[in-house]
Protein backbone atom coordinates (compact mmCIF):
# COMPACT_ATOMS: atom_id res chain seq x y z
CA UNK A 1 -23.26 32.88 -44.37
CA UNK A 2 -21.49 34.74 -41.65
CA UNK A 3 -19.05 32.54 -39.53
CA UNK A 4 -18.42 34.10 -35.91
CA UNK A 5 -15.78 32.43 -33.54
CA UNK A 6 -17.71 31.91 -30.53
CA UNK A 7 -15.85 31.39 -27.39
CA UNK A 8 -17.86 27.97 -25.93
CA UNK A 9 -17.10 25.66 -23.09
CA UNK A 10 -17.47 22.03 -24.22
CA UNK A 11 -19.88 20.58 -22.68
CA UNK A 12 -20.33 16.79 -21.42
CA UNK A 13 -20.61 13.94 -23.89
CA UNK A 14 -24.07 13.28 -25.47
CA UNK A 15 -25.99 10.00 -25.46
CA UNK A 16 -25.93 10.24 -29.50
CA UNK A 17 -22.35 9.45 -29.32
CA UNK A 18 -22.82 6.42 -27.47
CA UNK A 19 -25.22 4.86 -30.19
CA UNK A 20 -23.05 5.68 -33.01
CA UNK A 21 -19.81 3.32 -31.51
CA UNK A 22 -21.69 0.41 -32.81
CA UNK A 23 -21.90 2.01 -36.52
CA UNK A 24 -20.11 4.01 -37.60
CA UNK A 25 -17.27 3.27 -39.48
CA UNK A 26 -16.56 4.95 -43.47
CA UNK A 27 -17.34 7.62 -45.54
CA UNK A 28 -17.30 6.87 -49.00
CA UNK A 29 -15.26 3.55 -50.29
CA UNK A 30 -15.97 5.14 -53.87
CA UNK A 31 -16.75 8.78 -53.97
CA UNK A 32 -15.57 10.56 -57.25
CA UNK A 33 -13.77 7.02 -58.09
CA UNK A 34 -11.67 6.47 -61.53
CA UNK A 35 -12.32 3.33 -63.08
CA UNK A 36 -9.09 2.07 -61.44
CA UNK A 37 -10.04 1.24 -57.59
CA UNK A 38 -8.04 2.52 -55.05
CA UNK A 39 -7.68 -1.21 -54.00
CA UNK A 40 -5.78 -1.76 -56.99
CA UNK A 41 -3.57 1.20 -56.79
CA UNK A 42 -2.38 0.83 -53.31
CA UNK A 43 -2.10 -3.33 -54.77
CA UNK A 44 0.92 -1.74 -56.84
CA UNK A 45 2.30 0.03 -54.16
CA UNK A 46 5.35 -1.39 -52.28
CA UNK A 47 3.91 -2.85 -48.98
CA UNK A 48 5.11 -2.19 -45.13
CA UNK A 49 3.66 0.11 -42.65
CA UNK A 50 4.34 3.62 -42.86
CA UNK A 51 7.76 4.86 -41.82
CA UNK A 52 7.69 7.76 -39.21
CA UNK A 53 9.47 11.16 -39.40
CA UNK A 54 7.44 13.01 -36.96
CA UNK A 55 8.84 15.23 -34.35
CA UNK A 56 10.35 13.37 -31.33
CA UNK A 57 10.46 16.70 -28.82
CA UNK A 58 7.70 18.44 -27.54
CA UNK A 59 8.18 22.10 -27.97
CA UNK A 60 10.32 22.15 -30.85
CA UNK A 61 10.61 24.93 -33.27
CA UNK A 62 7.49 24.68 -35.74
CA UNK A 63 8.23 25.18 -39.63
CA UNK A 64 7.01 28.42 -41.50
CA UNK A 65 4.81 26.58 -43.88
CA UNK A 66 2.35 23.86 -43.77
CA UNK A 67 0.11 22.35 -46.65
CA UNK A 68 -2.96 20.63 -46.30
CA UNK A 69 -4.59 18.44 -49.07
CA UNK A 70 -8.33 17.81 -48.22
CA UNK A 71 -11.63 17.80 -49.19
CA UNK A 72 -13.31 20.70 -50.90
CA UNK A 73 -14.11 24.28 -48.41
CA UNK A 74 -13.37 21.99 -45.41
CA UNK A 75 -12.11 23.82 -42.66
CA UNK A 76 -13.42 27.19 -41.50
CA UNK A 77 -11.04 30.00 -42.84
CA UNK A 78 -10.61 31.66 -39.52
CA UNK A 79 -9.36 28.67 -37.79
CA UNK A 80 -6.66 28.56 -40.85
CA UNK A 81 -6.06 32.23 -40.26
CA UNK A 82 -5.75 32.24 -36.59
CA UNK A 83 -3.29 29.61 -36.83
CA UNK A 84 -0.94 31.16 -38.71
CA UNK A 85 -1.09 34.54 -36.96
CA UNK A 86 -0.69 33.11 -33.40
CA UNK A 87 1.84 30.02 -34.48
CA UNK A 88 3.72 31.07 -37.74
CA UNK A 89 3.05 28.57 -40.46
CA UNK A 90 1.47 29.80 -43.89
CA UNK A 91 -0.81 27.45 -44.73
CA UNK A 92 -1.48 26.13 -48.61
CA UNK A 93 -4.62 24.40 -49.32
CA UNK A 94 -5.06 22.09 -52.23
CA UNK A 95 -8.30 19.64 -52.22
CA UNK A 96 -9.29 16.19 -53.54
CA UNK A 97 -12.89 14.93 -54.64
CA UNK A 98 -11.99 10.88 -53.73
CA UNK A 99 -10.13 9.24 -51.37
CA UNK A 100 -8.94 7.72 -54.99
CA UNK A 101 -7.59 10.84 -55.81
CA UNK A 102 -5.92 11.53 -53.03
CA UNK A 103 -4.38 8.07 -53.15
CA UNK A 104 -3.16 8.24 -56.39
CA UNK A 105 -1.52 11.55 -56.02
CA UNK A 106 0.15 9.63 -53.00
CA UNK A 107 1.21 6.87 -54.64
CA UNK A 108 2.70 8.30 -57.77
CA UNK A 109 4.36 11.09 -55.31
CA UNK A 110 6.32 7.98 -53.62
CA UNK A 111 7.13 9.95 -50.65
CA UNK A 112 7.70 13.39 -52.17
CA UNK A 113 4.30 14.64 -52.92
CA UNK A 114 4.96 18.25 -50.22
CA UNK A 115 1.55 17.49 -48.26
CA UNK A 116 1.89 17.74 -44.65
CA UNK A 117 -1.94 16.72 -43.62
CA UNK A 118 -3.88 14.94 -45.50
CA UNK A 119 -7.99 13.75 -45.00
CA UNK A 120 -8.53 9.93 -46.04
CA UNK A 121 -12.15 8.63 -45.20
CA UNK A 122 -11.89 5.41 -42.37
CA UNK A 123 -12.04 2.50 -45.18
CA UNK A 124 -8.25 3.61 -46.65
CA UNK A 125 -6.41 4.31 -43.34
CA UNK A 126 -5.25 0.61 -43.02
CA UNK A 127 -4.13 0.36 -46.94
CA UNK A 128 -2.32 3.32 -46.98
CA UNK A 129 -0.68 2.47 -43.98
CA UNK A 130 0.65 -0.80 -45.06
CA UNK A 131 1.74 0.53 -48.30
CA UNK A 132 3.45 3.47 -46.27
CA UNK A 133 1.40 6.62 -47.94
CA UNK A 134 0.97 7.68 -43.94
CA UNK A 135 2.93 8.16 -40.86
CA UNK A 136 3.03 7.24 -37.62
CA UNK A 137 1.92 10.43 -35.57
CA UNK A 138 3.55 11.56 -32.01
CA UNK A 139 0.68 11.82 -29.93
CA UNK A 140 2.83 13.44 -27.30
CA UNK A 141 2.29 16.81 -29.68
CA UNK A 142 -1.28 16.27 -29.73
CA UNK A 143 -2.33 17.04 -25.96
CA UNK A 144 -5.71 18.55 -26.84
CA UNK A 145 -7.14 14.68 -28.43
CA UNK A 146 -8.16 14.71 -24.29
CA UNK A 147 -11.03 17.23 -26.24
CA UNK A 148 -12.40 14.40 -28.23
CA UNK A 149 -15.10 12.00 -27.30
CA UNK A 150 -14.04 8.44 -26.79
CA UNK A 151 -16.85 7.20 -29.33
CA UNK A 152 -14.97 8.33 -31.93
CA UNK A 153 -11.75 7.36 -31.43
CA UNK A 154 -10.33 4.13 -31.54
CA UNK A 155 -11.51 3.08 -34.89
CA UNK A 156 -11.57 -0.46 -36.43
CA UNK A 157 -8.98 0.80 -38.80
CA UNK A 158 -6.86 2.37 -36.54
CA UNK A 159 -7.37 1.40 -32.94
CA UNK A 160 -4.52 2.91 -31.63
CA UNK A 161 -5.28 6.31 -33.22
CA UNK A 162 -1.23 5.78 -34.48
CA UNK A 163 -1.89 7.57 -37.86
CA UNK A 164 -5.53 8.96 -38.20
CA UNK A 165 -7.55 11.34 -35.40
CA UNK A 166 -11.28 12.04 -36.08
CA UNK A 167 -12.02 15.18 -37.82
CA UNK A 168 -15.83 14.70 -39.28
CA UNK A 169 -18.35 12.32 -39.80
CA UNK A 170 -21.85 12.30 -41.62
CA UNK A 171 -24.24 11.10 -43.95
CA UNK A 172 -26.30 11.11 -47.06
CA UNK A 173 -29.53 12.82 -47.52
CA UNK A 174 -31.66 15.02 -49.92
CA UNK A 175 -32.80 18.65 -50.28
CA UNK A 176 -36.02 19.44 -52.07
CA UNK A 177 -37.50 23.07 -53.56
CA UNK A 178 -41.25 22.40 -51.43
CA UNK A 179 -42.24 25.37 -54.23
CA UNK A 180 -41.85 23.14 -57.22
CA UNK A 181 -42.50 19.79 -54.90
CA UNK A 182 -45.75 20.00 -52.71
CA UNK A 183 -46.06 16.80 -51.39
CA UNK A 184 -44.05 15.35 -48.60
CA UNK A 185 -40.83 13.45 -49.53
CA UNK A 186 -39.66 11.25 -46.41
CA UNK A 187 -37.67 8.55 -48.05
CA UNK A 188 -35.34 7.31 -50.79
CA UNK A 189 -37.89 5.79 -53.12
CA UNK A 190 -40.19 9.41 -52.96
CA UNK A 191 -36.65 10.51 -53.98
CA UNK A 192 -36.59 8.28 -57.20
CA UNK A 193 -40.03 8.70 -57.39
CA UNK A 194 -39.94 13.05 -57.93
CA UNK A 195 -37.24 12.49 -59.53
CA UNK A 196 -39.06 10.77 -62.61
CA UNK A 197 -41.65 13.29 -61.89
CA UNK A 198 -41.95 16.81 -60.82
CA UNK A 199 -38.25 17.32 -60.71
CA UNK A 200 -37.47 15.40 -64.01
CA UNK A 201 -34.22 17.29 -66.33
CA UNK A 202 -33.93 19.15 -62.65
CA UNK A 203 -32.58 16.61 -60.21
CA UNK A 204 -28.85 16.16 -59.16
CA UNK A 205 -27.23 13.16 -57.49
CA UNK A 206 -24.18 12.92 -55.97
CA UNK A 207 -20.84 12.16 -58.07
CA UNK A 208 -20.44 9.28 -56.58
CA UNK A 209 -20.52 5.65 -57.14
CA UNK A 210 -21.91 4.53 -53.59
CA UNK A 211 -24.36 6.73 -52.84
CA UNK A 212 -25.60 6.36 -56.82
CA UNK A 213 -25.92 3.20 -56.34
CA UNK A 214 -26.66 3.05 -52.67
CA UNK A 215 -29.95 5.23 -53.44
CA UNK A 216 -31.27 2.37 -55.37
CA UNK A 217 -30.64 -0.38 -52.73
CA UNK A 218 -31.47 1.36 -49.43
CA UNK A 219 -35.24 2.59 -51.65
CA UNK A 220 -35.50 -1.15 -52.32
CA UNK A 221 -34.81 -2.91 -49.12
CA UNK A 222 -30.87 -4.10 -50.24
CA UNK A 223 -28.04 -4.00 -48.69
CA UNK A 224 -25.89 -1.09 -50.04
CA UNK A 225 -22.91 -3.29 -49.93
CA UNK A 226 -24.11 -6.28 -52.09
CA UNK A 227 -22.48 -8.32 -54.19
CA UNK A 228 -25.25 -10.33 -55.45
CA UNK A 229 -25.13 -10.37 -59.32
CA UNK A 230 -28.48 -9.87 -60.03
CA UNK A 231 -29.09 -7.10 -57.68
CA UNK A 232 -26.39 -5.23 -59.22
CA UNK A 233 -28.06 -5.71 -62.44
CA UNK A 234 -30.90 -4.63 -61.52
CA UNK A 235 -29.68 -1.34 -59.81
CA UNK A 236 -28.07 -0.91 -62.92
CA UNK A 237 -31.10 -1.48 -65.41
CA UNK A 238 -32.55 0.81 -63.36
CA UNK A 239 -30.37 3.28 -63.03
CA UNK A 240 -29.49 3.51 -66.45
CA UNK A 241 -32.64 3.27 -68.26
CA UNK A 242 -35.36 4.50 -65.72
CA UNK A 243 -33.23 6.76 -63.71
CA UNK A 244 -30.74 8.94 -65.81
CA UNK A 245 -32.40 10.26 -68.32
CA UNK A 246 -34.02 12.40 -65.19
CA UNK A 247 -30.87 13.41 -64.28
CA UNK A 248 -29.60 16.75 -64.84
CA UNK A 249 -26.02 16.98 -62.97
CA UNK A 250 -24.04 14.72 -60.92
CA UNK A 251 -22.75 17.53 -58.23
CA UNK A 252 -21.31 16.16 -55.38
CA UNK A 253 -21.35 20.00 -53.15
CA UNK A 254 -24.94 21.60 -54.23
CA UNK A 255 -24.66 23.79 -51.27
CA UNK A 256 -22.00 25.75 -53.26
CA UNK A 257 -24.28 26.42 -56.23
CA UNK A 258 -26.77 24.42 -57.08
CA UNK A 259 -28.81 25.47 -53.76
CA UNK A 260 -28.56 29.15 -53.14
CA UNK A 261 -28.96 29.32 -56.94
CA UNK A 262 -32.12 27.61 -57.24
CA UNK A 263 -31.07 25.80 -60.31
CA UNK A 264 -32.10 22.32 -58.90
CA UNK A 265 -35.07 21.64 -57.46
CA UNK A 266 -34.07 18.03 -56.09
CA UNK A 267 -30.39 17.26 -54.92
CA UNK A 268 -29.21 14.20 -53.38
CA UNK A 269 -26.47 15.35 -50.83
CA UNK A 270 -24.06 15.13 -47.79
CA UNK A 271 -25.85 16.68 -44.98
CA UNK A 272 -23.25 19.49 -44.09
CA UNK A 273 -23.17 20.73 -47.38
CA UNK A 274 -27.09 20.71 -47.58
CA UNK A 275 -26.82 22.99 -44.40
CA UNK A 276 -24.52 25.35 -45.87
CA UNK A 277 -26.58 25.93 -49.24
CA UNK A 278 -30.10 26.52 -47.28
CA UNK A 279 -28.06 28.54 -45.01
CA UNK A 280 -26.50 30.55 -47.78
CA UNK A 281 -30.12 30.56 -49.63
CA UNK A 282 -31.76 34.07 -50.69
CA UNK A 283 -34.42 32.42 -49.07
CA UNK A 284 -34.16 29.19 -46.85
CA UNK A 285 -37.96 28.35 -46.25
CA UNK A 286 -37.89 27.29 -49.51
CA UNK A 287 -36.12 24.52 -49.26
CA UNK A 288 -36.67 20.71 -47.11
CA UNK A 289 -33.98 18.65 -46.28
CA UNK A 290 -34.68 14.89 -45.64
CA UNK A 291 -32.86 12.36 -43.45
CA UNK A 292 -34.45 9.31 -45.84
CA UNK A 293 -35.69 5.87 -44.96
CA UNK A 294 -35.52 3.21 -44.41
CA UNK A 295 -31.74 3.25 -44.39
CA UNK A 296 -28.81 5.34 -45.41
CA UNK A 297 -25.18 5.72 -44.93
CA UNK A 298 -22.61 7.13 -42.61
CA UNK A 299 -18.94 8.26 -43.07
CA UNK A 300 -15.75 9.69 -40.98
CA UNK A 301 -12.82 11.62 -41.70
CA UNK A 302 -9.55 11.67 -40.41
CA UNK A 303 -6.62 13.89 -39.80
CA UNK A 304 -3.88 12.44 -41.50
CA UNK A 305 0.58 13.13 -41.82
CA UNK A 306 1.47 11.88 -45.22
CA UNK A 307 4.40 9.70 -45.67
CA UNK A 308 7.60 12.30 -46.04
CA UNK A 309 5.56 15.57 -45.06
CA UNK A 310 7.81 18.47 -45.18
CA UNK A 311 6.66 20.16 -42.17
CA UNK A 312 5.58 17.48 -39.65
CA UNK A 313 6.21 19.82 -36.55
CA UNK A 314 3.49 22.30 -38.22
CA UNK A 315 1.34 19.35 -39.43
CA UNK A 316 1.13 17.81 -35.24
CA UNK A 317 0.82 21.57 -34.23
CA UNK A 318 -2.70 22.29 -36.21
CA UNK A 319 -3.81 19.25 -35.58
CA UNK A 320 -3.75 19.97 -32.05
CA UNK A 321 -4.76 23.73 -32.52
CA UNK A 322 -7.67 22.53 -34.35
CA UNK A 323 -8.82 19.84 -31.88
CA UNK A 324 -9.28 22.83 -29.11
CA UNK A 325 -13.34 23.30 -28.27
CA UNK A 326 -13.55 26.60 -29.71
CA UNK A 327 -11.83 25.97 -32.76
CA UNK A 328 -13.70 22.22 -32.79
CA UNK A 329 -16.71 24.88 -32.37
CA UNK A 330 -16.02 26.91 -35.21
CA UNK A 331 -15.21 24.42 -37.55
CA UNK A 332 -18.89 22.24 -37.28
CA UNK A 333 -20.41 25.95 -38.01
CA UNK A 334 -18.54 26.18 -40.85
CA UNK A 335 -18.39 22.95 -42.72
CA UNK A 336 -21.73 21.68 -41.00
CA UNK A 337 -20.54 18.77 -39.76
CA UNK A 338 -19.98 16.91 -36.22
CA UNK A 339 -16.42 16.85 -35.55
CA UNK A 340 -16.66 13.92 -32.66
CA UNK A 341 -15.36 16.48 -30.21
CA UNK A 342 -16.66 15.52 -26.28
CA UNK A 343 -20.44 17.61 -25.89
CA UNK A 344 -19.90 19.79 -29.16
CA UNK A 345 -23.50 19.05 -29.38
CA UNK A 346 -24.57 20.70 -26.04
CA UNK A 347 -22.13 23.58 -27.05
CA UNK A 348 -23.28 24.25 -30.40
CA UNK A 349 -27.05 24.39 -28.54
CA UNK A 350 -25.71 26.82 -26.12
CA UNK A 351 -23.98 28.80 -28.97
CA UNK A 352 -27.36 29.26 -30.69
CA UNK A 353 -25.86 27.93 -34.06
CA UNK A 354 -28.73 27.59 -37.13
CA UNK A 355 -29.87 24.17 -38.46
CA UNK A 356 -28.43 21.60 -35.77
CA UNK A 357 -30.93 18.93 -36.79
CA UNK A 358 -28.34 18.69 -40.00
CA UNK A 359 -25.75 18.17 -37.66
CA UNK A 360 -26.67 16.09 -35.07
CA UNK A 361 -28.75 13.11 -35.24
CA UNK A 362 -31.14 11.02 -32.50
CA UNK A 363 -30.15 7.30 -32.00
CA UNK A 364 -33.13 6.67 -34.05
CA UNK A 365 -31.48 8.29 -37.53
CA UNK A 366 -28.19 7.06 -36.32
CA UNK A 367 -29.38 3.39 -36.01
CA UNK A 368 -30.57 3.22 -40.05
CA UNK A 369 -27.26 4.69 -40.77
CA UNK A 370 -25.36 1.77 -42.69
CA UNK A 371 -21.47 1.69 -43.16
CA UNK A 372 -19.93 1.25 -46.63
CA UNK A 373 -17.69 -1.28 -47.72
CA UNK A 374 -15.00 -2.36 -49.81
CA UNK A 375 -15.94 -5.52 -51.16
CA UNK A 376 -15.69 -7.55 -54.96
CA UNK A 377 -18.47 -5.53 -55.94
CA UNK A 378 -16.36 -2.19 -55.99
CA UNK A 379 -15.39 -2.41 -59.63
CA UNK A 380 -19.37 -3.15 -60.32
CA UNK A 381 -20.25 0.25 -59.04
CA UNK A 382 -17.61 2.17 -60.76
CA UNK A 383 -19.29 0.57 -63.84
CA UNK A 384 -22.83 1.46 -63.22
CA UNK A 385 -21.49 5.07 -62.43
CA UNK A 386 -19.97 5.24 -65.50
CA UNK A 387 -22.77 3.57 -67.28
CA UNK A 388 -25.19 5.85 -65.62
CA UNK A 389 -23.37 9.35 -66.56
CA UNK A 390 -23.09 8.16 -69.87
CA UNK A 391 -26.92 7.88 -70.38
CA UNK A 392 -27.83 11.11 -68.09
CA UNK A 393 -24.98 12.72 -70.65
CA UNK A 394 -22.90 14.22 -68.06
């Protein structure tokens, strides 16, 4: 897929944002996790907010460098390039599959781990913050947040917007091959349902313990977040013995691979990185991506300054290069996801840009969109993930 930058006036705020103040919250609380929950490893951390470094003066001399430590192929390589040729700093990317990950890395780093920015999902911000793996930002350096809609600011877990600024939200869907799969799939038990069938040995899930599990409770009626015994038993009986022996990968990015390739023909997935593989497909019309009933989830990113960043003045100044509407623009082309910026969604309209129903959602979808939690169930789900891989022997 070509990626143009696309010179766009941002447009005003869309009604969509409105309805989504009410839900949305998290990405995942357990995506890629290690047995060890990132509850417990910021528990062993020494606690008290995070102490600031950032710059004081506005206009002061950036650094020459600038690492970033984020989620896989997230940021559009043009916006990474531009930056460096119009502002100085090289920029080093190094990415994460979990918020555990990234925590850990944090944690046994104590201060010292070189990351400037860093991309923790909503749920963490107020852990790592008390346990001092972020710090406080200058907003002062960050003029162009006046580009972001109000809906997505002033999270629960950071109300102030002191350490974190919006930089994507989401959810959790499927993609289907509609030349292997005839029928209609509208919802997350016809996703369990093919998968036993039709697309049995070639279905893929996400790597991830929530949305593993949460497949199973949002097909069912449950509340993803449970921690009811026996419905955790049952998701796992399930799981386990009905569910993974279908299973033929646990790939949390099929629009890398797994979808221009052809080599599933049912993938559970986030729904930028669906976008990107249908986009990227030899040929697109074969391929149907569901938004699945009843319910399903809903995440956010952040922008983030890691406790002891080397190169805070460079770490404020792409945060606010990348918050301007074109560059806001050219990032939710690449990485296919809404990056809470004020009317991107009339903008990216205007732009003509491909596949915006995987981008933007009505207050309908939005509504069935369910936060995750951290809860006493967390180490449960690692378990079943576990459990589950084993059988499915990934």
């Amino acid at each position: 897929m070509t990626h143009t930058r696309t010179p766009v006036r941002i447009l005003a705020s869309e009604s969509a944002a409105k309805v989504i103040r009410s839900e949305l919250s998290r990405r995942r609380f357990l995506s890629f996790a290690a047995a060890a929950s990132a509850t417990g490893l910021l528990a062993a951390c020494s606690t008290g907010g995070g102490t600031s470094s950032a710059p004081q003066a506005v206009g002061a001399e950036l650094e020459d460098a600038l690492s970033i430590y984020t989620w896989g192929d997230y940021d559009n390589p043009d916006v990474l390039s531009a930056f460096t040729d119009e502002l100085g700093p090289a920029i080093t990317l190094d990415s994460f599959g979990s918020n555990e990950e990234l925590i850990s890395k944090l944690v046994a780093a104590k201060g010292t781990s070189g990351y400037d920015l860093v991309v923790p999902t909503g749920v963490f911000i107020p852990q790592m913050i008390e346990n001092g793996l972020l710090q406080e930002l200058n907003l002062d350096l960050i003029p162009n947040l006046e580009f972001m809609d109000p809906a997505f600011l002033g999270r629960a877990w950071d109300p102030d917007n002191a350490y974190s600024i919006c930089k994507a939200w989401g959810t959790t869907g499927f993609v289907y091959d509609k030349t292997v799969i005839s029928r209609e799939l509208t919802s997350w038990a016809d996703f369990l349902d093919a998968a036993q069938n039709e697309a049995s040995g070639k279905t893929s899930v996400l790597d991830d313990p929530g949305d593993l599990t949460g497949m199973y409770f949002w097909a069912n009626g449950i509340d993803w977040n449970t921690t009811d015994a026996g419905e955790l038993a049952a998701a796992e009986d399930f799981l386990v013995n009905t569910l993974a022996p279908n299973i033929s990968a646990f790939d949390s990015y099929p629009g890398g691979a797994a979808i221009p390739q052809g080599t599933h023909v049912l993938m559970q997935s986030w729904n930028g990185d669906a976008r990107i593989g249908i986009l990227e497909s030899p040929d697109p019309d074969r391929w149907q991506w569901v938004f699945p009933g009843p319910e399903t989830e809903i995440w956010m990113d952040n922008w983030a300054i890691a406790t002891g960043a080397p190169n805070p003045e460079a770490a404020h100044a792409f945060i606010n290069y990348v918050l301007t509407p074109e560059n806001q623009l050219m990032q939710l082309d690449y990485i296919g996801y809404h990056t809470g910026a004020t009317g991107i969604e009339a903008a990216a309209a205007e732009a003509e840009l491909p596949m915006l129903d995987l981008v933007f959602f009505t207050p309908e979808q939005i509504a069935t969109m369910r936060e995750g939690e951290v809860n006493d169930a967390q180490q449960a789900r690692v378990d079943i993930w576990n459990t589950t891989k084993a059988a499915a022997g990934a």
